[in-house]
N, C-alpha and C. Protein backbone atom coordinates (compact mmCIF):
# COMPACT_ATOMS: atom_id res chain seq x y z
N UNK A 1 18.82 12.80 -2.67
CA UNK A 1 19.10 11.39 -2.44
C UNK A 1 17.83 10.58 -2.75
N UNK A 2 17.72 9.43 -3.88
CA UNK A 2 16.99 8.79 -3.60
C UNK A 2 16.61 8.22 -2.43
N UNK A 3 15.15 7.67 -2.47
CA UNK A 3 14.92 6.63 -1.44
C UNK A 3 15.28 5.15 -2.23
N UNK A 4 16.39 4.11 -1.32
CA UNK A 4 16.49 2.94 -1.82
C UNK A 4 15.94 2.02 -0.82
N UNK A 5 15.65 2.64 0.45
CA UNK A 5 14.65 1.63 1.09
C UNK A 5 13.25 2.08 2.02
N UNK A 6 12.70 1.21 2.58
CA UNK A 6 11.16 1.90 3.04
C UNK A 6 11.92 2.31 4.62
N UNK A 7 10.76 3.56 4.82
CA UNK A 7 11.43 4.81 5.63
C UNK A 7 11.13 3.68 7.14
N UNK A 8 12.20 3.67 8.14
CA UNK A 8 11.40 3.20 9.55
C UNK A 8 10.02 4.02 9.88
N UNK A 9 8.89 3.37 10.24
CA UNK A 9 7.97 3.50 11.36
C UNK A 9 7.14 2.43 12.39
N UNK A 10 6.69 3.28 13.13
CA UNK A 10 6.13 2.07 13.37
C UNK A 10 4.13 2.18 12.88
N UNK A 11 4.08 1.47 12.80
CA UNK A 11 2.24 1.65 12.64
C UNK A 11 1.42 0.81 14.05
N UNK A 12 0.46 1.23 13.48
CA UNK A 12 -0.38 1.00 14.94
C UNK A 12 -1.69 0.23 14.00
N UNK A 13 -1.67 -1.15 13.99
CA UNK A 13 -2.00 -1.90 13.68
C UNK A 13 -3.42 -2.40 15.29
N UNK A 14 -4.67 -3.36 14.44
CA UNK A 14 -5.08 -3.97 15.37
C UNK A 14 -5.15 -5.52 15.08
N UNK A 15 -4.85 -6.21 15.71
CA UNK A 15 -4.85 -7.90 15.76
C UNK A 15 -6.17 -8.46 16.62
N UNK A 16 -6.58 -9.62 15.53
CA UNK A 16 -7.30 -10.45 16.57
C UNK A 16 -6.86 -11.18 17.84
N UNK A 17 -7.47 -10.97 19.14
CA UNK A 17 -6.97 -11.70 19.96
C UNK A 17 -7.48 -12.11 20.57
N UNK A 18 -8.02 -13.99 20.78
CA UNK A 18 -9.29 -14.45 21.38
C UNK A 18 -9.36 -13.91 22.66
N UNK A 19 -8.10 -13.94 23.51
CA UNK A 19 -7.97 -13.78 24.83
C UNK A 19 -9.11 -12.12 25.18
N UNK A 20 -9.41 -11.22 24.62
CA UNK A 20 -9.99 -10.03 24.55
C UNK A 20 -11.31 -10.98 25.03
N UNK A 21 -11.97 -10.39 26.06
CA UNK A 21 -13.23 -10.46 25.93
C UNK A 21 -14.01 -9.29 25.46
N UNK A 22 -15.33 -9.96 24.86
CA UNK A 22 -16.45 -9.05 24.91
C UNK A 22 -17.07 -8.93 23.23
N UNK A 23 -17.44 -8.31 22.58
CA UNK A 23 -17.79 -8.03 21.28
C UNK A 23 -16.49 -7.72 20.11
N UNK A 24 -16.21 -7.01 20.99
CA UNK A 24 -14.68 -6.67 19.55
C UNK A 24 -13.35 -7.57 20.41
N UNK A 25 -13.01 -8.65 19.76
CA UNK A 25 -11.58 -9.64 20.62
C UNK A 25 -10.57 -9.15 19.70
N UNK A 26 -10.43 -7.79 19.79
CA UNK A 26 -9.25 -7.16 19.14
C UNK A 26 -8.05 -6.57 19.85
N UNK A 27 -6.88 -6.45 19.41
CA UNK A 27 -5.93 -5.52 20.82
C UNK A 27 -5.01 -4.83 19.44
N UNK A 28 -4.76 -3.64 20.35
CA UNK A 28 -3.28 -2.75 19.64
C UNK A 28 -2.23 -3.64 19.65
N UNK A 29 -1.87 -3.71 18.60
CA UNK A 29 -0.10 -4.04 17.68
C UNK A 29 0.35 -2.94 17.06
N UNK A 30 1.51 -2.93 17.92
CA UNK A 30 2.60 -2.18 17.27
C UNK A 30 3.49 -2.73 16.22
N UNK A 31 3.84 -2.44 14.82
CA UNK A 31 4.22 -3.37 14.21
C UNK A 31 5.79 -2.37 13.45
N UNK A 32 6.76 -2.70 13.48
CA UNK A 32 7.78 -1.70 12.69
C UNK A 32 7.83 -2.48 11.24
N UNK A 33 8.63 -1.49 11.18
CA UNK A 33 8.63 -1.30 9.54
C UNK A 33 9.52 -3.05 9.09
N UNK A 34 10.61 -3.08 10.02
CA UNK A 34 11.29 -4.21 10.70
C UNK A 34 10.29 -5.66 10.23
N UNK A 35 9.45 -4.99 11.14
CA UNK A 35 8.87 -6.66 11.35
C UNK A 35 8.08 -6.76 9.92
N UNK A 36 7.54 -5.40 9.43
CA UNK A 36 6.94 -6.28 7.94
C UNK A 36 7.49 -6.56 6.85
N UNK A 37 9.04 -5.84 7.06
CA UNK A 37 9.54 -5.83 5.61
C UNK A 37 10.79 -6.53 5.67
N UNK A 38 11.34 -6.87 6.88
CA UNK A 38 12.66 -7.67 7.11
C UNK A 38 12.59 -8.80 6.52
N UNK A 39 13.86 -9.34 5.88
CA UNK A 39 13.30 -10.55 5.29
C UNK A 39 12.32 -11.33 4.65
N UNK A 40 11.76 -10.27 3.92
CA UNK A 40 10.40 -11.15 2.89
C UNK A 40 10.73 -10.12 1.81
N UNK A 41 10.13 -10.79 0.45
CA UNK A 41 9.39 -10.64 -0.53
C UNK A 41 8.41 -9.65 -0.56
N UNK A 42 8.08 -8.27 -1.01
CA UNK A 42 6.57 -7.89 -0.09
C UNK A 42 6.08 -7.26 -1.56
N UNK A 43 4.95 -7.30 -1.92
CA UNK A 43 4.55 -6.37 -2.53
C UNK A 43 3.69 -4.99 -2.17
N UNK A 44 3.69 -3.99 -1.97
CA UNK A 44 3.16 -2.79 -1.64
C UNK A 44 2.42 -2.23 -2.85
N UNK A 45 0.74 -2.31 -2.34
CA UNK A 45 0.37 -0.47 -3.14
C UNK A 45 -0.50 0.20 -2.39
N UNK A 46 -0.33 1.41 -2.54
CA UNK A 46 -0.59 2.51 -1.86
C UNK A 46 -1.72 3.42 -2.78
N UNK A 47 -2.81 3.37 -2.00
CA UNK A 47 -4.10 4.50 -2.49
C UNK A 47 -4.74 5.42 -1.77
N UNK A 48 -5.88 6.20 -2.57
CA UNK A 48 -6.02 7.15 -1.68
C UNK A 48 -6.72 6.86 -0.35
N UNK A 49 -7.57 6.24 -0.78
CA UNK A 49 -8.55 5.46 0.72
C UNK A 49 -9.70 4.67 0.08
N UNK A 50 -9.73 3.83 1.88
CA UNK A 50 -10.63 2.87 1.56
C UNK A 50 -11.58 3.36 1.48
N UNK A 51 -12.67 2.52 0.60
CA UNK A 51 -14.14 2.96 0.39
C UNK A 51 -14.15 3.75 -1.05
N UNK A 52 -13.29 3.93 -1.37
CA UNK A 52 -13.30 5.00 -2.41
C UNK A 52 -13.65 3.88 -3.60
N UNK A 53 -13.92 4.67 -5.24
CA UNK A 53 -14.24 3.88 -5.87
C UNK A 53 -13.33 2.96 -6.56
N UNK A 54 -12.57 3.58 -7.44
CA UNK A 54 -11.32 2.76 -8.03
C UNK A 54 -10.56 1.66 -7.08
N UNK A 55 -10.47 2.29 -6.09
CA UNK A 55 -9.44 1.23 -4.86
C UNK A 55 -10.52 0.10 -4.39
N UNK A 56 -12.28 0.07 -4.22
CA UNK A 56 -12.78 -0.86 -3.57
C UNK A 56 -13.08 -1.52 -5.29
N UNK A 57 -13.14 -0.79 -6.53
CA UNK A 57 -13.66 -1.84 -7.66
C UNK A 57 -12.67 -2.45 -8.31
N UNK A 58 -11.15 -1.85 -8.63
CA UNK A 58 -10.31 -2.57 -9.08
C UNK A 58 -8.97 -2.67 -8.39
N UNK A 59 -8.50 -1.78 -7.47
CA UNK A 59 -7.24 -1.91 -7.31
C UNK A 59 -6.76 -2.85 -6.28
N UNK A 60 -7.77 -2.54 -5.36
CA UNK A 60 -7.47 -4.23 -4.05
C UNK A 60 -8.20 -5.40 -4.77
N UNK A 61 -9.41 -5.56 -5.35
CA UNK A 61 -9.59 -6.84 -5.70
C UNK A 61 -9.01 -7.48 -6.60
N UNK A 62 -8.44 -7.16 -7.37
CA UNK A 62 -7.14 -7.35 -8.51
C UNK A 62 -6.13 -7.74 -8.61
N UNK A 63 -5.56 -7.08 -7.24
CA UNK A 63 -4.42 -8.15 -6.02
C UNK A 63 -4.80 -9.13 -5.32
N UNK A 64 -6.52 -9.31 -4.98
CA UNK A 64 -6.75 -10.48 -4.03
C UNK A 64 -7.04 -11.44 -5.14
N UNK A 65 -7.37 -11.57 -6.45
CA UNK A 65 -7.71 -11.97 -7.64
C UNK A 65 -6.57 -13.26 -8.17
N UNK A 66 -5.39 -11.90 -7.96
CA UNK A 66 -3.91 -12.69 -8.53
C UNK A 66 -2.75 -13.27 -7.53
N UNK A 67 -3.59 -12.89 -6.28
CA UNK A 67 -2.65 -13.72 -4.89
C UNK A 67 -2.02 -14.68 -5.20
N UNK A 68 -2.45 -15.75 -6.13
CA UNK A 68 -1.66 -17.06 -5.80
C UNK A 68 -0.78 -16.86 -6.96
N UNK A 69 -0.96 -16.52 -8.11
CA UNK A 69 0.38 -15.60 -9.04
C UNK A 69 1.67 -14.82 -8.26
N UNK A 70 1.07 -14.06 -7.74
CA UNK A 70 2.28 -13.33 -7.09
C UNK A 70 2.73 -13.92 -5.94
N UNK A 71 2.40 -15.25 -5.24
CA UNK A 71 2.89 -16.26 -4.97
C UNK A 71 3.94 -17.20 -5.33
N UNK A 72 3.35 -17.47 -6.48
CA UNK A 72 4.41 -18.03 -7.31
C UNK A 72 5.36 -17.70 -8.19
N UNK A 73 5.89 -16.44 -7.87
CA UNK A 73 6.52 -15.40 -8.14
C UNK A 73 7.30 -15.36 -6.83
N UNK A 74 7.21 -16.03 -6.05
CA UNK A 74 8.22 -15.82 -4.32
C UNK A 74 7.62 -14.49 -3.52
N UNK A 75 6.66 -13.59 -4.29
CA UNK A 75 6.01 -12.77 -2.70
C UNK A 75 5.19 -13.62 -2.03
N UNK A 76 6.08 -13.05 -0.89
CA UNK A 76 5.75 -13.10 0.75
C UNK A 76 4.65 -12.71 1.11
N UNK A 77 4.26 -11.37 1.18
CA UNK A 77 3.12 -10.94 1.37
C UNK A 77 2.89 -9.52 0.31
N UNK A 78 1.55 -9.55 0.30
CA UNK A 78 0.95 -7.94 -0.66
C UNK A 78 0.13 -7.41 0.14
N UNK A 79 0.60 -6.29 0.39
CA UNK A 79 0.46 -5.15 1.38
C UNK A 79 -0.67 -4.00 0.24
N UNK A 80 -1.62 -3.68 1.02
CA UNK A 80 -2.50 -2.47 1.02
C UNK A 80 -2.18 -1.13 1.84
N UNK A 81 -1.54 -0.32 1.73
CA UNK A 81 -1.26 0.68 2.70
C UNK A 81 -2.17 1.97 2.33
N UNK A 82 -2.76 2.47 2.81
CA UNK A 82 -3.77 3.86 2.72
C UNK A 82 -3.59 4.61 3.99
N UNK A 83 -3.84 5.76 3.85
CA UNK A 83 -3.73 6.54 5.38
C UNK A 83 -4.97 7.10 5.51
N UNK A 84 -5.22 6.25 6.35
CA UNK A 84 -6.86 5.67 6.75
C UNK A 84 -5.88 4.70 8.49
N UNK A 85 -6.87 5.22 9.58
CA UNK A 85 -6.59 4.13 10.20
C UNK A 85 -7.38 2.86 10.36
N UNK A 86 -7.02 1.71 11.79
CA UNK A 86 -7.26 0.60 11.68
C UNK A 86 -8.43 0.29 11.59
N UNK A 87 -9.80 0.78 12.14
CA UNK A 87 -10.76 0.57 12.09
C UNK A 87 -11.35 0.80 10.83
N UNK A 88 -10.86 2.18 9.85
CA UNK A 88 -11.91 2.14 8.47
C UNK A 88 -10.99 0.99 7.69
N UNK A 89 -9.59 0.56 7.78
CA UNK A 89 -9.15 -0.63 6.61
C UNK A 89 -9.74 -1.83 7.38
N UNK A 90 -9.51 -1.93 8.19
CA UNK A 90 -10.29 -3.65 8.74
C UNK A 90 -12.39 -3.33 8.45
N UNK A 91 -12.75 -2.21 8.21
CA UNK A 91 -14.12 -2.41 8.16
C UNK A 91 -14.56 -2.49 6.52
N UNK A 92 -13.21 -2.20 6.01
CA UNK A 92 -13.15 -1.90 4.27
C UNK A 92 -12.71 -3.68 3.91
N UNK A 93 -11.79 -3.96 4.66
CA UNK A 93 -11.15 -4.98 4.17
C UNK A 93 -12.35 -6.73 4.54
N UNK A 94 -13.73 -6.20 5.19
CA UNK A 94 -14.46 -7.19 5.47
C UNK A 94 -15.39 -6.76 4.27
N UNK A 95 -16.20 -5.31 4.09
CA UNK A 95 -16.78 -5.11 3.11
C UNK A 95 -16.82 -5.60 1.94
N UNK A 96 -15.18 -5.25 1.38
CA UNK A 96 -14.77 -6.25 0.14
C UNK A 96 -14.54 -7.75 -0.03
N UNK A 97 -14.15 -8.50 1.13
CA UNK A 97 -13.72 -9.67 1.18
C UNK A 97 -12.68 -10.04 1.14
N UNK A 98 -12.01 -9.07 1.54
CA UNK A 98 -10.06 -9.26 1.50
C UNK A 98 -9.23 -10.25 2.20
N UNK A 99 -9.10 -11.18 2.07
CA UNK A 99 -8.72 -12.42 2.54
C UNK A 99 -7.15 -12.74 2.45
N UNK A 100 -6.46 -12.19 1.60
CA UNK A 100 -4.89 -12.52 1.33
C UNK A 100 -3.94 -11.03 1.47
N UNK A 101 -5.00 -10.16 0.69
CA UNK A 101 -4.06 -8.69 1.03
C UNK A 101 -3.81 -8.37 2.41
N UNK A 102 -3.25 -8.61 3.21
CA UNK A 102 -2.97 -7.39 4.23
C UNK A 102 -2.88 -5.85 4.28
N UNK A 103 -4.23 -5.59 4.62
CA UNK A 103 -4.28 -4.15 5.04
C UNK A 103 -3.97 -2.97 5.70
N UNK A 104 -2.94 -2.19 5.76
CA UNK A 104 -1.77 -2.31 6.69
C UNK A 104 -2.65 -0.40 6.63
N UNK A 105 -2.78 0.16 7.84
CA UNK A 105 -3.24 1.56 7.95
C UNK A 105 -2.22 2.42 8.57
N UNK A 106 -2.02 3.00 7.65
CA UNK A 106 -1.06 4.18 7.56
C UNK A 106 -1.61 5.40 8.53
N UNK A 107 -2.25 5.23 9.50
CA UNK A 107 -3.20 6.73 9.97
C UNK A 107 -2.57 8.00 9.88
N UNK A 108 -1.45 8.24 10.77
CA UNK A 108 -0.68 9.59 10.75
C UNK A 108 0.25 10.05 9.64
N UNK A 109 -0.07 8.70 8.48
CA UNK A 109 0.36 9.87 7.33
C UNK A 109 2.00 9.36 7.41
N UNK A 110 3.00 8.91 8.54
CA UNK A 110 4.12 9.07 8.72
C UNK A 110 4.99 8.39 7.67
N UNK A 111 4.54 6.86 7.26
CA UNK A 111 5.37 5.70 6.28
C UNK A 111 5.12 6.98 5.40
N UNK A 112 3.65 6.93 4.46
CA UNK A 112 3.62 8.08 3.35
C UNK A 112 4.38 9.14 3.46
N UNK A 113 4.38 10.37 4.27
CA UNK A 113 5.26 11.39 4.42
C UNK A 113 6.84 11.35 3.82
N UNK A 114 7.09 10.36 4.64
CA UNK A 114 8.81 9.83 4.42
C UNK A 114 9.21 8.90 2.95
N UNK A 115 7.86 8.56 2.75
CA UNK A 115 7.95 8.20 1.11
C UNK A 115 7.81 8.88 -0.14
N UNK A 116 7.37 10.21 0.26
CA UNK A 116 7.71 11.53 -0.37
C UNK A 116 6.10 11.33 -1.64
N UNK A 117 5.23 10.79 -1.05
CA UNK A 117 4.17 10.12 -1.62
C UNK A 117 2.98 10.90 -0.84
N UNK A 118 2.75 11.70 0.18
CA UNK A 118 1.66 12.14 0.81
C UNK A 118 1.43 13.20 0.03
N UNK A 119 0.23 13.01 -0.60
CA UNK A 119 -0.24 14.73 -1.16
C UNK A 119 -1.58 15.07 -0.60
N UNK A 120 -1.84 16.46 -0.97
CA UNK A 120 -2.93 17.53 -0.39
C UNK A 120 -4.07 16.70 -1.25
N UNK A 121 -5.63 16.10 -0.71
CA UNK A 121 -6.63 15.73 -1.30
C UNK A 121 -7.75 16.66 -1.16
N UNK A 122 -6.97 17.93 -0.24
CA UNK A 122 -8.51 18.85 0.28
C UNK A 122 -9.26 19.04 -0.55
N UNK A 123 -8.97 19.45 -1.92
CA UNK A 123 -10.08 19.56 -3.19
C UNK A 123 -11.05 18.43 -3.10
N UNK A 124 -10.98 17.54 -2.63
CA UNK A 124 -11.88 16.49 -2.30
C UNK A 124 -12.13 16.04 -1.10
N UNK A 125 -11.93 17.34 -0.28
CA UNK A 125 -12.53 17.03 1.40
C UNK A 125 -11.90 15.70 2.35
N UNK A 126 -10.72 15.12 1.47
CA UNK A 126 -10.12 13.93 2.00
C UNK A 126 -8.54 14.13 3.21
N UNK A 127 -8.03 15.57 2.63
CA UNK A 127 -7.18 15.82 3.26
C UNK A 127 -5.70 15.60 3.00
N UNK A 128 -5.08 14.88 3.86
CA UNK A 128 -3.75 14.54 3.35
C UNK A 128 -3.54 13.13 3.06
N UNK A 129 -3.40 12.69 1.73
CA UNK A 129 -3.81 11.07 1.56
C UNK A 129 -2.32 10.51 1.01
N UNK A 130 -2.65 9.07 0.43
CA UNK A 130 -1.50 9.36 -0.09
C UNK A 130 -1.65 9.01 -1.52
N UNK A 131 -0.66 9.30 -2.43
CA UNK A 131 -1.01 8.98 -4.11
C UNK A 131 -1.02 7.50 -4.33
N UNK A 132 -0.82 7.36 -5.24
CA UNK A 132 -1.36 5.97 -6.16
C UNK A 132 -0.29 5.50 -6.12
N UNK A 133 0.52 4.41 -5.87
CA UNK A 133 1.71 4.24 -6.24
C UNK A 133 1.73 2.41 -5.85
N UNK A 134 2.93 1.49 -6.48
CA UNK A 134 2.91 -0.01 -5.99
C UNK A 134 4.43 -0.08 -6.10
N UNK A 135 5.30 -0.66 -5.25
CA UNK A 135 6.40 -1.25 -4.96
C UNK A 135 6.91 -2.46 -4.76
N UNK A 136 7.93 -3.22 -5.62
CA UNK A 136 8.42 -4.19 -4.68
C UNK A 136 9.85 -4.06 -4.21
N UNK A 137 9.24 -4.61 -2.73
CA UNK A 137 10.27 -4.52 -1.89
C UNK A 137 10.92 -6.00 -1.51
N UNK A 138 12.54 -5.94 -1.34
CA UNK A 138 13.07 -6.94 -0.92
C UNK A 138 14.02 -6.69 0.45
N UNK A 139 13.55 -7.32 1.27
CA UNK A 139 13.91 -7.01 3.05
C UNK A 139 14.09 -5.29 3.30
N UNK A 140 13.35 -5.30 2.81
CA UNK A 140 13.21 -3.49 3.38
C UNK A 140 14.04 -2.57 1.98
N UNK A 141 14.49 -3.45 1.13
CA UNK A 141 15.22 -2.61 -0.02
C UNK A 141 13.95 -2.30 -1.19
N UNK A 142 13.79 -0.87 -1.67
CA UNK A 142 12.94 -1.14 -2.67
C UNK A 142 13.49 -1.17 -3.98
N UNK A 143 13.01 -2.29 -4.80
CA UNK A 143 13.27 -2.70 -5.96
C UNK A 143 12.77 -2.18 -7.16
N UNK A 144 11.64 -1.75 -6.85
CA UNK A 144 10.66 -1.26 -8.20
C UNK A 144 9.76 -0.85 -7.43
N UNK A 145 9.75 0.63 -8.28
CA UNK A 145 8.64 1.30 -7.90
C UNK A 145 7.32 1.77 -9.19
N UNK A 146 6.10 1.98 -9.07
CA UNK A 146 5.30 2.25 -10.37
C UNK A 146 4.29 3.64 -9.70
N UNK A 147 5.09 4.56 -9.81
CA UNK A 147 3.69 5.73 -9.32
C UNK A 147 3.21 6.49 -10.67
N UNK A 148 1.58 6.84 -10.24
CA UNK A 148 0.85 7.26 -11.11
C UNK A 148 1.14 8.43 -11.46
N UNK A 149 0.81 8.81 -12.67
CA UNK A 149 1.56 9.95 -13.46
C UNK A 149 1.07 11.26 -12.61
N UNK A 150 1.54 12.86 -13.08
CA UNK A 150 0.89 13.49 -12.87
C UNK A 150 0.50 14.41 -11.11
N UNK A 151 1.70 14.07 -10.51
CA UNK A 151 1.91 13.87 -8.71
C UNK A 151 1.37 15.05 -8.32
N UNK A 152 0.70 15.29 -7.82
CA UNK A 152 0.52 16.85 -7.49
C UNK A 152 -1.06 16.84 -5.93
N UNK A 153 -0.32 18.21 -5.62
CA UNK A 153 -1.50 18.76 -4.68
C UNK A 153 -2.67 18.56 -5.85
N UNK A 154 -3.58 18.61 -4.71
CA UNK A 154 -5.10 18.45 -5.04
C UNK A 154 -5.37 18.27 -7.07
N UNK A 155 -4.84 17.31 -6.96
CA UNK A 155 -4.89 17.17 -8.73
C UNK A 155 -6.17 16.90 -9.00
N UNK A 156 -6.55 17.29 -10.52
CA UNK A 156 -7.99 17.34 -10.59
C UNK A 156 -8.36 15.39 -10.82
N UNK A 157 -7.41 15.02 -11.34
CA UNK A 157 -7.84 13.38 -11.36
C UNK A 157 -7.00 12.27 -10.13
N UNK A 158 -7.70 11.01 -10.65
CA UNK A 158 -6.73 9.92 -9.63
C UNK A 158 -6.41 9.02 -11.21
N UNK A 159 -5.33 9.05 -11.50
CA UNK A 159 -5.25 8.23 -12.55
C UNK A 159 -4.78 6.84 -11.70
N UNK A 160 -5.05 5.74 -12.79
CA UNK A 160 -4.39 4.74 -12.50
C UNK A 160 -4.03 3.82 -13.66
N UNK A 161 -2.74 3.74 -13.78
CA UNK A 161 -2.30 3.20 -15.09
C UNK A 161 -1.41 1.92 -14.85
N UNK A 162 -0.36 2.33 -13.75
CA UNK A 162 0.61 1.55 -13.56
C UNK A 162 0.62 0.54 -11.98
N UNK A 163 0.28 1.31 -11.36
CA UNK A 163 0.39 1.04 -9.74
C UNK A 163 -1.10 -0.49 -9.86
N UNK A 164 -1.40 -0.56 -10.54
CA UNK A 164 -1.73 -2.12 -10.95
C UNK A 164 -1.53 -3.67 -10.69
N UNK A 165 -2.22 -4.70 -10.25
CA UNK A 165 -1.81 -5.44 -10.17
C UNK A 165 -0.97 -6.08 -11.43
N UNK A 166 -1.81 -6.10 -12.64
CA UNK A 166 -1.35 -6.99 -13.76
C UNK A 166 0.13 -6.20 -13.93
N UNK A 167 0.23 -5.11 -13.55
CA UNK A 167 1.62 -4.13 -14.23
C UNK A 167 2.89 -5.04 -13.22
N UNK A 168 2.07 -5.13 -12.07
CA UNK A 168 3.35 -5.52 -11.20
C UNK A 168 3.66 -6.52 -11.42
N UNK A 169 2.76 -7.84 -11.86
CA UNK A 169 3.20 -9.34 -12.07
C UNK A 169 3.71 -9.31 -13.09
N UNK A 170 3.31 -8.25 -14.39
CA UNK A 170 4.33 -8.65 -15.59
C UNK A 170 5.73 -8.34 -15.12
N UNK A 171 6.22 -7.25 -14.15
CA UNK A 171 7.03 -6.83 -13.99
C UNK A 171 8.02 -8.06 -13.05
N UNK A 172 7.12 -8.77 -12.58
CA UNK A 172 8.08 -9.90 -11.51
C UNK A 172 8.16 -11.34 -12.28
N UNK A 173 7.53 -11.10 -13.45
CA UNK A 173 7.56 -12.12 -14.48
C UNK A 173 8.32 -11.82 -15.98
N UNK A 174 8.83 -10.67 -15.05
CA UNK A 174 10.08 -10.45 -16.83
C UNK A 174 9.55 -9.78 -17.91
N UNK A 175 7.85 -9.69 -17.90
CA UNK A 175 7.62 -9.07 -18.75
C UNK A 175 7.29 -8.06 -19.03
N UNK A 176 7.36 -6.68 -18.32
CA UNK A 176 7.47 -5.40 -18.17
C UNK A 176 6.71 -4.27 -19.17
N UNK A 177 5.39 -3.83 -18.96
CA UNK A 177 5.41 -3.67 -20.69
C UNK A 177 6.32 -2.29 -20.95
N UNK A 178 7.06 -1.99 -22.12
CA UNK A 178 7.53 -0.94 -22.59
C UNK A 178 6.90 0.31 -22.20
N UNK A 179 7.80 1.33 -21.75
CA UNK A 179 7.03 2.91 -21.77
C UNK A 179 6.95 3.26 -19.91
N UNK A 180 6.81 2.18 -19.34
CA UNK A 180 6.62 2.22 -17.44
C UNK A 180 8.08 2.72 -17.03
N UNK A 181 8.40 3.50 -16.87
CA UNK A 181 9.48 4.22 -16.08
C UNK A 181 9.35 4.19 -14.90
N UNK A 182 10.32 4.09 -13.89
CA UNK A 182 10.68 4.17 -12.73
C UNK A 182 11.51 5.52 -12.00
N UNK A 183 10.20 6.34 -12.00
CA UNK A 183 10.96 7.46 -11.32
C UNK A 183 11.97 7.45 -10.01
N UNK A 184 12.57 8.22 -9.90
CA UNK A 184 13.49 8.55 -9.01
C UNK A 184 12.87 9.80 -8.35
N UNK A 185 12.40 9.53 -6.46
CA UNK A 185 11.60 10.03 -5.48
C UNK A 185 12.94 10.41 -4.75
N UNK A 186 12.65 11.32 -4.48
CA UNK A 186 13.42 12.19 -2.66
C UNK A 186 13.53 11.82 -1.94
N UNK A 187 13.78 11.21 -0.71
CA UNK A 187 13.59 10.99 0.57
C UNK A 187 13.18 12.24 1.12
N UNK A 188 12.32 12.22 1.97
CA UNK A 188 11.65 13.35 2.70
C UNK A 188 11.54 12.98 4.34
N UNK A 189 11.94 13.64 5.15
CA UNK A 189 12.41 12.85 6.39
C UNK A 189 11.48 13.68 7.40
């Protein structure tokens, strides 16, 4: 069975909250899958982790670059998902200057798992991450998906060809380039 929509979880998100006293005015949010994907526009991509090179030199700043494009295109929001938790994406997402992406931390692997997208990174001491991949989703339905070629345990590369910002706006702008296929993924539960 394909997957035609994003798997329920919940994530464990942290929010600013003045009311917090002390040095960090942060608190746990629980956030479901519900509340980010119900009713919006969303764009999703998914890498191996923050800090890494490709994802901190081109693949999030590229989306924070073309924010107001894929704006005007009707997304709602563009989602960063890595399975990494809250503290290394909120300490990644100040490093870089991430201001429009929402950084959404996947920690236990679970959204990835069920997206049939978690692979083995141990060849690179990273563990269980998840692949390269970008989606758009409409109220929790996914519409288009772009994963990087080549899916595999501990693969010797990280390609990135498609899971792109520019790939996704041509794609929400009609102009698609020739040759990008849209595989058909498992559900994995």
């Amino acid at each position: 069975m394909a997957i035609e929509r994003v798997p329920d979880v919940v994530f464990k998100t942290r929010v600013r909250d003045e009311s917090v006293e002390g040095s960090n005015p942060y608190r746990w949010e629980d956030q479901t899958t519900q509340d980010i994907f119900g009713g919006k526009k969303v764009v999703v991509f998914s890498l191996p982790g923050a800090f890494t090179p490709t994802c901190s030199s081109n693949h999030l700043p590229r989306y924070e670059e073309l924010y107001d494009e894929f704006k005007a295109q009707g997304v709602d929001t563009i989602i960063c998902l890595s399975v990494n938790d809250a503290f290394v994406m909120f300490q990644w997402g100040l490093k870089i200057g991430a201001k429009n992406v929402f950084l959404l931390p996947d920690g236990n692997g679970e959204f990835t798992r069920k997206m049939g997208m978690l692979v083995d990174k141990s060849n690179l001491g990273f563990g269980m991450r998840s692949w390269r991949y970008s989606m758009l989703v409409n109220d929790g339905a996914i519409e288009k998906m772009f994963v990087e070629p080549d899916f595999a345990d501990n693969a010797g590369g990280d390609p990135f060809e498609v899971s792109d910002a520019d790939t996704m706006l041509a794609y929400l702008k009609g102009t698609e380039a020739a040759g990008v296929s849209e595989p058909r993924l498992e559900f994995v539960g």
